[in-house]
PDB file of N, CA and C in Angstrom:
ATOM      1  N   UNK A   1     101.968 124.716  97.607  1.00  0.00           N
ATOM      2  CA  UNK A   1     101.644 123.736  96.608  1.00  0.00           C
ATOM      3  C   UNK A   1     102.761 122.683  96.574  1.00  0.00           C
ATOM      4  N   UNK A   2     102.245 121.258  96.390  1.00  0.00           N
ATOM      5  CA  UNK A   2     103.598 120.111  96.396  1.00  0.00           C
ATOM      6  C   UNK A   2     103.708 120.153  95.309  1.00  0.00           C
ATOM      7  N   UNK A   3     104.811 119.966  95.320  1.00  0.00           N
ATOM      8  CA  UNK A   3     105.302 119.830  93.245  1.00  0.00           C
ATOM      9  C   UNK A   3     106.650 118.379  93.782  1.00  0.00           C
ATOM     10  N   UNK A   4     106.062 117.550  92.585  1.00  0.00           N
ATOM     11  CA  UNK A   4     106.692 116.106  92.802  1.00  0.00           C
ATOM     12  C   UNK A   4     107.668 116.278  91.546  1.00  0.00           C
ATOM     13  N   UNK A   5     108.193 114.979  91.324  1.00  0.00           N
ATOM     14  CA  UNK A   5     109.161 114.821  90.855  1.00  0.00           C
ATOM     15  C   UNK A   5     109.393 113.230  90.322  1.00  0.00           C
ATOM     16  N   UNK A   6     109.277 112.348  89.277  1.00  0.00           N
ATOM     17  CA  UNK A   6     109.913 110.916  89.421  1.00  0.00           C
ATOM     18  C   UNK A   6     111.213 110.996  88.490  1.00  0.00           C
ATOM     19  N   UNK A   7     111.942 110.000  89.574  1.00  0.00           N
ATOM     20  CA  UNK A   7     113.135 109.558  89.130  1.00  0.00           C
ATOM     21  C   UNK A   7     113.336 108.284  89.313  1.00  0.00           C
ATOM     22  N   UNK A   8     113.339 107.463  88.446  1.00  0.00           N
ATOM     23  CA  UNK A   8     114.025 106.053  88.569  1.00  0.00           C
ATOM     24  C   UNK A   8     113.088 105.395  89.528  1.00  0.00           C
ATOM     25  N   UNK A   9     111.514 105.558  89.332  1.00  0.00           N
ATOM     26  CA  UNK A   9     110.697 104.815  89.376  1.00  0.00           C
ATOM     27  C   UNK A   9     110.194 105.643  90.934  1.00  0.00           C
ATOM     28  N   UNK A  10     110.558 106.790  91.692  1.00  0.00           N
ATOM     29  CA  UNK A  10     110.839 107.117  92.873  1.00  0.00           C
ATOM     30  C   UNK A  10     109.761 108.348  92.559  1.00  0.00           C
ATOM     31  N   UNK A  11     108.795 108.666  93.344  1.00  0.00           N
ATOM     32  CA  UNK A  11     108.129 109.962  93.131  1.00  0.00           C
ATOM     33  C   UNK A  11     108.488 110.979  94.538  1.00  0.00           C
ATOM     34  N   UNK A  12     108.642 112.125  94.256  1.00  0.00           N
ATOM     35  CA  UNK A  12     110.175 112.589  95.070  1.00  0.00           C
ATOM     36  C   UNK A  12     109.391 114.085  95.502  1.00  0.00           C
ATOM     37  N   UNK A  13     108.771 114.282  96.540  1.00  0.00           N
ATOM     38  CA  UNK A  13     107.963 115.865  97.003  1.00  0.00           C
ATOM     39  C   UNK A  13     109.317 116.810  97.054  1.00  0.00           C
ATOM     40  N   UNK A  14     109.639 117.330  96.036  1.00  0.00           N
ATOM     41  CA  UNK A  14     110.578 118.567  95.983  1.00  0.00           C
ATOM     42  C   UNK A  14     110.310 119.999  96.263  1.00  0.00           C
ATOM     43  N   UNK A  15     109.583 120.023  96.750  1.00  0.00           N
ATOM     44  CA  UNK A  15     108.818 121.503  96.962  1.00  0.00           C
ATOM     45  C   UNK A  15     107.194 121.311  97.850  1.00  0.00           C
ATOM     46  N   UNK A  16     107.207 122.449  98.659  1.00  0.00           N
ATOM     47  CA  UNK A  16     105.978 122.971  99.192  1.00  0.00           C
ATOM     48  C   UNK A  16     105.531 121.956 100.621  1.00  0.00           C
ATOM     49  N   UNK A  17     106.464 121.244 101.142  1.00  0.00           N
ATOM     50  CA  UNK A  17     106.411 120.667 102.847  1.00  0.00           C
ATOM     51  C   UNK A  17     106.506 122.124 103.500  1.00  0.00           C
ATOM     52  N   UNK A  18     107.816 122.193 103.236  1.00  0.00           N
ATOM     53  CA  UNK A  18     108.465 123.877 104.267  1.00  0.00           C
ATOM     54  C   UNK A  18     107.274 124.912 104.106  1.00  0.00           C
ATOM     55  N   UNK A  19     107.195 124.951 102.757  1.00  0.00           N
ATOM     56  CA  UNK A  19     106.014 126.363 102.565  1.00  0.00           C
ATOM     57  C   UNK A  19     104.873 126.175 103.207  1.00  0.00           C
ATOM     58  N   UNK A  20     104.159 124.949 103.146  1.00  0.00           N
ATOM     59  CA  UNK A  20     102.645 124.837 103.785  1.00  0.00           C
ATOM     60  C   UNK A  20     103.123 125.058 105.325  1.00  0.00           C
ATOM     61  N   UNK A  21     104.204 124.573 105.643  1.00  0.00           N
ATOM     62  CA  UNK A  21     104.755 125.362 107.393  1.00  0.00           C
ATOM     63  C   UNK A  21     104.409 126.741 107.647  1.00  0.00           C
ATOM     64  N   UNK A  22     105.671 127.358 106.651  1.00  0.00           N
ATOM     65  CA  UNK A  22     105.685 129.000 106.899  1.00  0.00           C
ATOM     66  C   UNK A  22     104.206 129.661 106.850  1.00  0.00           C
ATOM     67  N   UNK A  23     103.567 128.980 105.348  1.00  0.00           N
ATOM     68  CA  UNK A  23     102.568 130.082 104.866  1.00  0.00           C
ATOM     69  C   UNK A  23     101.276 129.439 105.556  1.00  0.00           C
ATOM     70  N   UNK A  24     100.887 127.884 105.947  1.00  0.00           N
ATOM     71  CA  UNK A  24      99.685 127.639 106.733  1.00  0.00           C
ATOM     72  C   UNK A  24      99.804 127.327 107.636  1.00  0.00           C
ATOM     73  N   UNK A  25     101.062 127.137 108.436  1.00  0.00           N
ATOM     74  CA  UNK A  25     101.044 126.524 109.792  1.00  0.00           C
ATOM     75  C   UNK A  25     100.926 125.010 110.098  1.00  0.00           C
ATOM     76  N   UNK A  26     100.700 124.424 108.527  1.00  0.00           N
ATOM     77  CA  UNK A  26     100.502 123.182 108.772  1.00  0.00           C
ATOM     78  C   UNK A  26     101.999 122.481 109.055  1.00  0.00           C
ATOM     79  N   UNK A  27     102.212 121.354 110.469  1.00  0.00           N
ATOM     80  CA  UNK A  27     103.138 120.890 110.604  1.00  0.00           C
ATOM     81  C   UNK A  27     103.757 120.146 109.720  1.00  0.00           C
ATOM     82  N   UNK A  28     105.264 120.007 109.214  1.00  0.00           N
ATOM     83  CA  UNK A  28     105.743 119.257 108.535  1.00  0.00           C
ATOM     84  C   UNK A  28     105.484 117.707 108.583  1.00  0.00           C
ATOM     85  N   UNK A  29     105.464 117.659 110.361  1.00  0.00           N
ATOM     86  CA  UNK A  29     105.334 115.662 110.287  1.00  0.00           C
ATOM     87  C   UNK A  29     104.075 115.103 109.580  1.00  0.00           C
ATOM     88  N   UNK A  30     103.114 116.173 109.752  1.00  0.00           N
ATOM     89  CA  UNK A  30     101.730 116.039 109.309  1.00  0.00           C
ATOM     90  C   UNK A  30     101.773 115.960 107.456  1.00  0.00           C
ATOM     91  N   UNK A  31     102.002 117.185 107.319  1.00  0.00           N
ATOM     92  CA  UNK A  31     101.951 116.556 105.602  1.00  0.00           C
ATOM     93  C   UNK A  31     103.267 115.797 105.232  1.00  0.00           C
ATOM     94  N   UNK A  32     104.327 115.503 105.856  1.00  0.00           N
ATOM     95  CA  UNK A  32     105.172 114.193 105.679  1.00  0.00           C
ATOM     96  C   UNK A  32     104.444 112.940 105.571  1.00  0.00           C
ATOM     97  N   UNK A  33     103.806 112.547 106.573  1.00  0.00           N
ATOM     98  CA  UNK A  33     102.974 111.590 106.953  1.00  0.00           C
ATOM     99  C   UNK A  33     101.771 111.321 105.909  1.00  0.00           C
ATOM    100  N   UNK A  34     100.893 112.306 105.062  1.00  0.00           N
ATOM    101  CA  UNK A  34     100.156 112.245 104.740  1.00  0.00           C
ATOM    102  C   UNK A  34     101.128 111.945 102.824  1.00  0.00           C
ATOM    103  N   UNK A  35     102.252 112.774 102.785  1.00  0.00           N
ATOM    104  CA  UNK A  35     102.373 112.119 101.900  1.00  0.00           C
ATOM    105  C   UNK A  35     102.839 110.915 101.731  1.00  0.00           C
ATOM    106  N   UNK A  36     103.914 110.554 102.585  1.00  0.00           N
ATOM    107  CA  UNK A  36     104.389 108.517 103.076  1.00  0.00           C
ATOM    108  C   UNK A  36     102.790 107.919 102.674  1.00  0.00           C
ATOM    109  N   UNK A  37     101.836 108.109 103.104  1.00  0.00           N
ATOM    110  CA  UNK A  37     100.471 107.339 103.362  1.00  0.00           C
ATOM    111  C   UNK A  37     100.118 107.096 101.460  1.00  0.00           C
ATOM    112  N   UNK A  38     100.530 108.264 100.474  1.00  0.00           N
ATOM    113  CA  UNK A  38     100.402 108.208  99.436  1.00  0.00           C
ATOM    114  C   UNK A  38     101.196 108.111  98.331  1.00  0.00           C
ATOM    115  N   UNK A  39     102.087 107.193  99.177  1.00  0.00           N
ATOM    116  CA  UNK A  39     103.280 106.197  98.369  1.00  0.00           C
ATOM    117  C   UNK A  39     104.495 107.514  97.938  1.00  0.00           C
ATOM    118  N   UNK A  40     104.621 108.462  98.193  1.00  0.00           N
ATOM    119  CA  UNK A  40     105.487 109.539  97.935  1.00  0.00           C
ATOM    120  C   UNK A  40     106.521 109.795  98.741  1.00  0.00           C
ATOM    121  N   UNK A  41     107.906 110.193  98.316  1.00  0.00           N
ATOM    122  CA  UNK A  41     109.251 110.214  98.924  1.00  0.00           C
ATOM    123  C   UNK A  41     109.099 111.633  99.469  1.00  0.00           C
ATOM    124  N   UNK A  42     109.719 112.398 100.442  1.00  0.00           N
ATOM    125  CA  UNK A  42     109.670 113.270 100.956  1.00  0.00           C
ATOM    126  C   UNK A  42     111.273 113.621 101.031  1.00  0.00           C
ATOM    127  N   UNK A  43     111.600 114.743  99.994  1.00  0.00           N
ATOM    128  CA  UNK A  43     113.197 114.680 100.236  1.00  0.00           C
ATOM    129  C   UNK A  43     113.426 115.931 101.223  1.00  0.00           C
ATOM    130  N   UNK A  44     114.127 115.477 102.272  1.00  0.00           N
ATOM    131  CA  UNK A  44     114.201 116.226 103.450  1.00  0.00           C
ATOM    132  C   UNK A  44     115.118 117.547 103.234  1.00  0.00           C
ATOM    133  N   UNK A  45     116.218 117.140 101.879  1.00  0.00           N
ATOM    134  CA  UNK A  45     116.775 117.891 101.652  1.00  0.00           C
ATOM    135  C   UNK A  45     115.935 119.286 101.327  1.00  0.00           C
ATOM    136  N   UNK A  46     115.052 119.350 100.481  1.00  0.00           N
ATOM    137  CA  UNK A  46     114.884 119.935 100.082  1.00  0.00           C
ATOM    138  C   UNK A  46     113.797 120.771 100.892  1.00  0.00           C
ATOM    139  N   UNK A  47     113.457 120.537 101.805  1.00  0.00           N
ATOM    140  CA  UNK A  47     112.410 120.655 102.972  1.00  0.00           C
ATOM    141  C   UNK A  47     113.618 121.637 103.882  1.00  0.00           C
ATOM    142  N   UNK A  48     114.600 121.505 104.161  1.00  0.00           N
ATOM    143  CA  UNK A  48     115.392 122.228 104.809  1.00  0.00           C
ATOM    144  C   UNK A  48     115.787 123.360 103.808  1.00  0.00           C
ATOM    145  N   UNK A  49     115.855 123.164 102.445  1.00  0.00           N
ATOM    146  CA  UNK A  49     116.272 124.573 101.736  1.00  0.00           C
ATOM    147  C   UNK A  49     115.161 125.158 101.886  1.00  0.00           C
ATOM    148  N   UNK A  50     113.929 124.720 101.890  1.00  0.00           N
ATOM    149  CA  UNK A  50     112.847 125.895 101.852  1.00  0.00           C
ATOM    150  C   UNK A  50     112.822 126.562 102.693  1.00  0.00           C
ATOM    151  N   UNK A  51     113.291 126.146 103.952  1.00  0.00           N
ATOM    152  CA  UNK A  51     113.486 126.971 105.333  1.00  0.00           C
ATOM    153  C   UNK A  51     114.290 128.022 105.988  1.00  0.00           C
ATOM    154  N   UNK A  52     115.507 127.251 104.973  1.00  0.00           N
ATOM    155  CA  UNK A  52     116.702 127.828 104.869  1.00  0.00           C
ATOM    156  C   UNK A  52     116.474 129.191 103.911  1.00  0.00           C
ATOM    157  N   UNK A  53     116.102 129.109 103.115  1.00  0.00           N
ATOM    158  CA  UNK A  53     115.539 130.056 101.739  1.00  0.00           C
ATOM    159  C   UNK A  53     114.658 131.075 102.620  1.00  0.00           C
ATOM    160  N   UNK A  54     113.902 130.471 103.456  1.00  0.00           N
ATOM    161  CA  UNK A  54     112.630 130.789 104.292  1.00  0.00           C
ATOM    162  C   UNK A  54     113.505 132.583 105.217  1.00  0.00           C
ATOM    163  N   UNK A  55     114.941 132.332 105.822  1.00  0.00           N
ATOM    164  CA  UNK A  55     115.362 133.108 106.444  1.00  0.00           C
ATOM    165  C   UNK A  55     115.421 131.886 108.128  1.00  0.00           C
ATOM    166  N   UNK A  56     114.931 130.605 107.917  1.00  0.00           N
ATOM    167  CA  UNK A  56     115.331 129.924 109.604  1.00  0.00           C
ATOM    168  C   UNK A  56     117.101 130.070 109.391  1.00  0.00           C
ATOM    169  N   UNK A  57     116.834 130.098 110.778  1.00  0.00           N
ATOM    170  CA  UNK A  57     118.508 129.817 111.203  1.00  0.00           C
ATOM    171  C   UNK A  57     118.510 128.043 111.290  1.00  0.00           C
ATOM    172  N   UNK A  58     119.925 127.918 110.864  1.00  0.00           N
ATOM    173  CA  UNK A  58     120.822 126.578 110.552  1.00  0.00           C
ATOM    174  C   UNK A  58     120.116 125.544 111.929  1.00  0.00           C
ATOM    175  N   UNK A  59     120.185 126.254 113.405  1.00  0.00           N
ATOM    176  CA  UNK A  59     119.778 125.625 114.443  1.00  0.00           C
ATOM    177  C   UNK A  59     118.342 125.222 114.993  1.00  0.00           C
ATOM    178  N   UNK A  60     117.547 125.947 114.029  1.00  0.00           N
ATOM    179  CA  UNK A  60     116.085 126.061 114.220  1.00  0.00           C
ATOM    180  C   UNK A  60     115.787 124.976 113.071  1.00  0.00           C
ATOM    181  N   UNK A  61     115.918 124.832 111.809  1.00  0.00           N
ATOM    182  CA  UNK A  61     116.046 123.868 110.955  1.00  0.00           C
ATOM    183  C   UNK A  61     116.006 122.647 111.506  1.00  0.00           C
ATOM    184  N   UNK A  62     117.556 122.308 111.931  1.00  0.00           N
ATOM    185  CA  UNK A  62     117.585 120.785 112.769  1.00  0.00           C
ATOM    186  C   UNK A  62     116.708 120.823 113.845  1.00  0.00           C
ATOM    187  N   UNK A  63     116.724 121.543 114.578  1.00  0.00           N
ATOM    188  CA  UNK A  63     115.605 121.286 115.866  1.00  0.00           C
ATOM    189  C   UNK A  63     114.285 121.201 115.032  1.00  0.00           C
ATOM    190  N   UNK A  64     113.616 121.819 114.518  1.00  0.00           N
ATOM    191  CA  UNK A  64     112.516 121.198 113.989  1.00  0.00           C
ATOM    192  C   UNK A  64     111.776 120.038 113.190  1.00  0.00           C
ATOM    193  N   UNK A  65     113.006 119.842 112.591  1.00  0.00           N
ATOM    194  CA  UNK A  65     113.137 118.756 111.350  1.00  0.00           C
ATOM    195  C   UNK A  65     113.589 117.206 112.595  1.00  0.00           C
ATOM    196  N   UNK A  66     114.511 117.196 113.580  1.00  0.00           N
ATOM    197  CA  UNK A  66     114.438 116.262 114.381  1.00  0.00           C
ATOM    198  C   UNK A  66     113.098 116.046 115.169  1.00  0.00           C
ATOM    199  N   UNK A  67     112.394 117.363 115.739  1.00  0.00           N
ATOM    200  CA  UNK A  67     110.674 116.752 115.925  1.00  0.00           C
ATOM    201  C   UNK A  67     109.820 116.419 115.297  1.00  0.00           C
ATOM    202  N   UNK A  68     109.352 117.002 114.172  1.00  0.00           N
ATOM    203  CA  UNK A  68     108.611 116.652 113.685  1.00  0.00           C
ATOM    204  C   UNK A  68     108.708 115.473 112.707  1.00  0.00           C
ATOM    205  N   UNK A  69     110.432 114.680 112.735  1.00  0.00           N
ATOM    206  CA  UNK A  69     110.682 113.524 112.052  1.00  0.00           C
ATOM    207  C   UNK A  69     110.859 112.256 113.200  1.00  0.00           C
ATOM    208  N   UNK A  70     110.431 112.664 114.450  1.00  0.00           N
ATOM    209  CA  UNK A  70     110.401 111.595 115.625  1.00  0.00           C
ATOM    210  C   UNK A  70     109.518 110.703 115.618  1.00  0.00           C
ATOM    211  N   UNK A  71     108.413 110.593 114.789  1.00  0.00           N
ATOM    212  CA  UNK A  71     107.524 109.534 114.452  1.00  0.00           C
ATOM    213  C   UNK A  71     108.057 108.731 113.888  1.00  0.00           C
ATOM    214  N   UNK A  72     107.691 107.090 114.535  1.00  0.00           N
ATOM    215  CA  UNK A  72     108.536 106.092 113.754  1.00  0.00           C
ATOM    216  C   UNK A  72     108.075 105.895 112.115  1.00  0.00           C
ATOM    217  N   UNK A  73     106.923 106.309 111.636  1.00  0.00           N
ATOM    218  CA  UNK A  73     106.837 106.416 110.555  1.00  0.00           C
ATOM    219  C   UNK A  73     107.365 107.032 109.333  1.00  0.00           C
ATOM    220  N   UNK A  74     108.706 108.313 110.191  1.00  0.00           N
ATOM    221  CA  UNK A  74     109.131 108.931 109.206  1.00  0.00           C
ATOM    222  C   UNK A  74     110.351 108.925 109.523  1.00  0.00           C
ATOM    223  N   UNK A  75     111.299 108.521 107.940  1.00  0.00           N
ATOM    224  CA  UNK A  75     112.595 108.256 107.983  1.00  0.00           C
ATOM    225  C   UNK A  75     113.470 109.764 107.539  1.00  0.00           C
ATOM    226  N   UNK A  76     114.045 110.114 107.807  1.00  0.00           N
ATOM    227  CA  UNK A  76     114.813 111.112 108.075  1.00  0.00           C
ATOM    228  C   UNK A  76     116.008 110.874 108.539  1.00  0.00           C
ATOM    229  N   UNK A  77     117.494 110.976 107.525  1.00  0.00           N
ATOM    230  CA  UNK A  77     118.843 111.104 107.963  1.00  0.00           C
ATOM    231  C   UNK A  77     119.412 112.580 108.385  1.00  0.00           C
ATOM    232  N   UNK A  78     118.817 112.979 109.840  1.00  0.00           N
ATOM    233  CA  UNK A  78     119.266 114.185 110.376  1.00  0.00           C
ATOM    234  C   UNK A  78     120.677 114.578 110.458  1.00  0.00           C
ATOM    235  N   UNK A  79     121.922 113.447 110.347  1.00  0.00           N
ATOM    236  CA  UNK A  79     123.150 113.887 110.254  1.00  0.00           C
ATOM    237  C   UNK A  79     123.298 114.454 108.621  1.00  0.00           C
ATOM    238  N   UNK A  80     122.582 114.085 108.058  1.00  0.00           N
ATOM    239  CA  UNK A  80     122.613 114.393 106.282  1.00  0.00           C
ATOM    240  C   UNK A  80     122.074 115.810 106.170  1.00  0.00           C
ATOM    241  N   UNK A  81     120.938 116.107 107.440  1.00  0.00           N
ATOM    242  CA  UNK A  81     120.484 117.545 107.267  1.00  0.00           C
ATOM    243  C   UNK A  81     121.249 118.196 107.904  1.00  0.00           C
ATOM    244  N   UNK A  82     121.814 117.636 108.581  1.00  0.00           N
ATOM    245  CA  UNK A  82     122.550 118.941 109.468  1.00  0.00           C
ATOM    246  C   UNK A  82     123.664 119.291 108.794  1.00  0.00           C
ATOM    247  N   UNK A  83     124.610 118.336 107.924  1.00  0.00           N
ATOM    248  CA  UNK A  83     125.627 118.858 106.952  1.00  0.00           C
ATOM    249  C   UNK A  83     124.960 119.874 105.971  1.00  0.00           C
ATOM    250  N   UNK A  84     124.084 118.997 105.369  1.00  0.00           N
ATOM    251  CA  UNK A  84     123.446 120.188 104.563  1.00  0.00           C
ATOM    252  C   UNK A  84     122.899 121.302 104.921  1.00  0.00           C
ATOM    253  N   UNK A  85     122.673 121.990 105.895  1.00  0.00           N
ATOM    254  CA  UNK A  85     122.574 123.345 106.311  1.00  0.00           C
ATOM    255  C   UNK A  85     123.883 124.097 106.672  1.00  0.00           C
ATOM    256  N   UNK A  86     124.912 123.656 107.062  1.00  0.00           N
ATOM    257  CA  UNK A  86     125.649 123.944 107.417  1.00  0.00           C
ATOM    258  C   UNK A  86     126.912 124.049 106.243  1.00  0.00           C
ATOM    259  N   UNK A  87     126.654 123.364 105.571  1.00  0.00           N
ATOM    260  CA  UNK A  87     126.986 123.124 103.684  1.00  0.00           C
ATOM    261  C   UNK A  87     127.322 124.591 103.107  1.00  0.00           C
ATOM    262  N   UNK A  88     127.871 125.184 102.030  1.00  0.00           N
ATOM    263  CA  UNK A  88     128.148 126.192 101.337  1.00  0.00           C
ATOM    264  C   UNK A  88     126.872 125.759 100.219  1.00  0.00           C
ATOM    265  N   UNK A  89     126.389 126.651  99.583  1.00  0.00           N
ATOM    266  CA  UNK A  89     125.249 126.902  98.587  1.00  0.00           C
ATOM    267  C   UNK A  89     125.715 125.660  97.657  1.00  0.00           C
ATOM    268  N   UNK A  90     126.916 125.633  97.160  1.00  0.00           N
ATOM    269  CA  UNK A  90     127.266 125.050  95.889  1.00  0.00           C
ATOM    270  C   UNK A  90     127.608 123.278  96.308  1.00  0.00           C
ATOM    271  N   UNK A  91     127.749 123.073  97.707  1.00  0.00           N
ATOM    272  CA  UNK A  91     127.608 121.680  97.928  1.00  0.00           C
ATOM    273  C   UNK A  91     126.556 120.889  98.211  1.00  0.00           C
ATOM    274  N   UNK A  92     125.301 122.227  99.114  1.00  0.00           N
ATOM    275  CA  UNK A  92     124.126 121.833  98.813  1.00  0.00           C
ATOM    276  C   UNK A  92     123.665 121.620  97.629  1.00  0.00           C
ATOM    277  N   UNK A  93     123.855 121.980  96.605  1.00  0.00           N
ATOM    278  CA  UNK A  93     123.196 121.795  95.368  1.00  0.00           C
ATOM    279  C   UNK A  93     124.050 120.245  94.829  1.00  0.00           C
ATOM    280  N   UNK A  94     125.012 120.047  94.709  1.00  0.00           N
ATOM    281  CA  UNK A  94     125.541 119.016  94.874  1.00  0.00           C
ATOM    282  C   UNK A  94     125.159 117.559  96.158  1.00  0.00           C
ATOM    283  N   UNK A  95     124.720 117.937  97.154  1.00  0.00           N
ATOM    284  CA  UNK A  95     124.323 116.970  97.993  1.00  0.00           C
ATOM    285  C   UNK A  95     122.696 116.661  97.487  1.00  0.00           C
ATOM    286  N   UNK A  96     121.785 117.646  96.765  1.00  0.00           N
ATOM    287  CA  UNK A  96     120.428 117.702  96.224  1.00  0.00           C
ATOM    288  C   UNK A  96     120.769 116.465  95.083  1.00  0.00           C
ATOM    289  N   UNK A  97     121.348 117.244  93.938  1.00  0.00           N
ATOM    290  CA  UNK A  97     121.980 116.365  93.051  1.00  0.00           C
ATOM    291  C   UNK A  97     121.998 114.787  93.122  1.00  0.00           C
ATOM    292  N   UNK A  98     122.940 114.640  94.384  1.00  0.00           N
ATOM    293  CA  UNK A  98     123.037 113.334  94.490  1.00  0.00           C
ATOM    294  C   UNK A  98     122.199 112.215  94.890  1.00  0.00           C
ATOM    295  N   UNK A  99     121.410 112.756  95.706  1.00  0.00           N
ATOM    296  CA  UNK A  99     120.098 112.750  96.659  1.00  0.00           C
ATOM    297  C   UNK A  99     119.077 112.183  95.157  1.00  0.00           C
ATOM    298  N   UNK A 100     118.545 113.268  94.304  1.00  0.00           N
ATOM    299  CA  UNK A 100     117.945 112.709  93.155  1.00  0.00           C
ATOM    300  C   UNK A 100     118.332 111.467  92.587  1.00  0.00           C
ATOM    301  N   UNK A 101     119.808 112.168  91.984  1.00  0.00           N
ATOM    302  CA  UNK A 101     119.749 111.323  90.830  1.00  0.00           C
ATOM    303  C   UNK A 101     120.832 109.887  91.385  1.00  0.00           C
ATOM    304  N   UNK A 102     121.928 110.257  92.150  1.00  0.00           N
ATOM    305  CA  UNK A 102     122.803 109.348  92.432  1.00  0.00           C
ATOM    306  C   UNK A 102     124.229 109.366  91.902  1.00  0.00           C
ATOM    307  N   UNK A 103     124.159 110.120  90.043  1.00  0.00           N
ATOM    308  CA  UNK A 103     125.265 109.648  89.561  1.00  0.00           C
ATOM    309  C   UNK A 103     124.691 110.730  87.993  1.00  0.00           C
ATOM    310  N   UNK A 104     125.757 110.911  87.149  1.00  0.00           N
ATOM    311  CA  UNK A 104     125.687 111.702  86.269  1.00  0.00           C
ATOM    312  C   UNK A 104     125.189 110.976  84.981  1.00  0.00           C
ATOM    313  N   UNK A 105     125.144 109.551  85.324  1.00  0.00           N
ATOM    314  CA  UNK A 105     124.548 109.189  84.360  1.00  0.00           C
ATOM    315  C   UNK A 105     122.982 108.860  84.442  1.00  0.00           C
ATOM    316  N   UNK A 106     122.285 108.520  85.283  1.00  0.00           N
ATOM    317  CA  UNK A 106     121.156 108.680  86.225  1.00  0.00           C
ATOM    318  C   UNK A 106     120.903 110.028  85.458  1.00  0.00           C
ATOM    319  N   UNK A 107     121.257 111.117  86.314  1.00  0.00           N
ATOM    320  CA  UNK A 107     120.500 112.171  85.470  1.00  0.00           C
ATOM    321  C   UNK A 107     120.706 112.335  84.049  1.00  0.00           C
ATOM    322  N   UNK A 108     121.816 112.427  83.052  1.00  0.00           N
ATOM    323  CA  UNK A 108     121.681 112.242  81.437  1.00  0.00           C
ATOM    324  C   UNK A 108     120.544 111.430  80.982  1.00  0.00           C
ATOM    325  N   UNK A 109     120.271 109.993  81.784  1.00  0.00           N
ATOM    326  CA  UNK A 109     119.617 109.461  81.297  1.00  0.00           C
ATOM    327  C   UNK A 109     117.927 109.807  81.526  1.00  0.00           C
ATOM    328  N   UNK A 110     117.869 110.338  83.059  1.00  0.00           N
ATOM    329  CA  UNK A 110     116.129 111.366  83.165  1.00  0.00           C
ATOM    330  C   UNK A 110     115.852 112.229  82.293  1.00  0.00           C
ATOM    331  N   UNK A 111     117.358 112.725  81.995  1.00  0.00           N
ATOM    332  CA  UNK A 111     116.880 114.571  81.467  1.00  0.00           C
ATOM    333  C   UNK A 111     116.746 113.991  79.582  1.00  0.00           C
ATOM    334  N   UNK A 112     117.285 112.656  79.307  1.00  0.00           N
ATOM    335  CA  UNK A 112     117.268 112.336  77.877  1.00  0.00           C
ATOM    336  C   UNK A 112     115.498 112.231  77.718  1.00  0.00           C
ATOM    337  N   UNK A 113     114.922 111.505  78.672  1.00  0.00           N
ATOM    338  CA  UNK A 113     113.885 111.059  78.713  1.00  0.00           C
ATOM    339  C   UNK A 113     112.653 112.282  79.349  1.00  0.00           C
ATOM    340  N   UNK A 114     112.675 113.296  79.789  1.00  0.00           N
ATOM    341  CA  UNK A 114     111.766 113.945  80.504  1.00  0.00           C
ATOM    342  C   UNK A 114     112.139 115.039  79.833  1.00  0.00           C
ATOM    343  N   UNK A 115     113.030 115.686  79.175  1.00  0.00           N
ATOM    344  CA  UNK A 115     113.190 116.879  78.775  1.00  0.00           C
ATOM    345  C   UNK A 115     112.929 117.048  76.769  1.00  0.00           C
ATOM    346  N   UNK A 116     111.861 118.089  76.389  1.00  0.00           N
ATOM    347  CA  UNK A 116     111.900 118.129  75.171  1.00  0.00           C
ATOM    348  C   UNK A 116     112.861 119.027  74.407  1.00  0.00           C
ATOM    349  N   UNK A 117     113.685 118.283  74.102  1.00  0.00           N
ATOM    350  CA  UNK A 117     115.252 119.198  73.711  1.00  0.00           C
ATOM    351  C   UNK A 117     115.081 119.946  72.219  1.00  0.00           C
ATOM    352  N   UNK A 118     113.839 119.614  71.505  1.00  0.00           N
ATOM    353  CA  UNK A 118     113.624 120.247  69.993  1.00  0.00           C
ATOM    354  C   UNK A 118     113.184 121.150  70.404  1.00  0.00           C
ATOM    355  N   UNK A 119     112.447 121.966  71.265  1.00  0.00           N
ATOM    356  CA  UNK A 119     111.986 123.397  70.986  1.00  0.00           C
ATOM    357  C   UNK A 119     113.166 124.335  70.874  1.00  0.00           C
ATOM    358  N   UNK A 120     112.789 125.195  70.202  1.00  0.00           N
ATOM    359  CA  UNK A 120     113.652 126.718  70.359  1.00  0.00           C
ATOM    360  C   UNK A 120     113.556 127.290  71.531  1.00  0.00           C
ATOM    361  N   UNK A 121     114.742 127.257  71.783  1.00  0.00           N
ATOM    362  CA  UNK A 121     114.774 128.103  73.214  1.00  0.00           C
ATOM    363  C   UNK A 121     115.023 129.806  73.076  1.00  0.00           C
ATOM    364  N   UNK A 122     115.193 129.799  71.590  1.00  0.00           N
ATOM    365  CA  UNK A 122     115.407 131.374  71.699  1.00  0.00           C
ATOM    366  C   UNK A 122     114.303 132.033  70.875  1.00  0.00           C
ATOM    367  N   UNK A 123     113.021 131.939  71.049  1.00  0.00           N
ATOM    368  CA  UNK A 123     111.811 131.950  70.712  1.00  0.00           C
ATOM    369  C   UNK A 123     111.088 132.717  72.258  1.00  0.00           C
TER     370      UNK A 123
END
């Protein structure tokens, strides 16, 4: 399942490229492509944690993510993925971070606006 995301006017596929790989076989360039076609960002980052999460090795990641991003239609900074696999857990989450939002005020200002902060959380 894709589960999106907007930020700062940006609608952002954070989930379910990698999975429709593992679990249908469907190629990444393919639903990359199909989402580009429907005005949607494809964050690569996060396309490599699913893989990564998945159990691929660090080298199978980039090799795949460089083919199936060889269409000139799809933009992909493979030196950005390849740090980020190769990354410790806690800088990936930090390179995600930045990737979204950009800056700490960027996100204060999403999470002021997208998050309902009156419920009880200890309910």
């Amino acid at each position: 399942m894709i589960k999106t995301i907007t930020i700062g006017g940006r609608q952002i596929i954070y989930a379910g490229i990698g999975q429709m790989l593992y679990e249908q076989g469907l190629p990444i360039g393919m639903g990359a492509r199909a989402a580009i076609e429907k005005g949607l960002e494809v964050s690569w980052l996060h396309v490599a944690d699913e893989l990564q999460k998945n159990g691929w090795p660090k080298e199978a990641i980039i090799s795949r993510l460089r083919e199936e991003t060889a269409d000139s239609a799809i933009t992909c900074d493979m030196d950005g993925i390849t740090s980020f696999v190769n990354a410790e857990y806690e800088e990936q989450r930090k390179m995600i971070f930045q990737y979204l939002y950009g800056n700490a005020e960027t996100a204060l200002l999403w999470g002021r606006k997208n998050i309902d902060w009156s419920s009880d959380a200890s309910a």
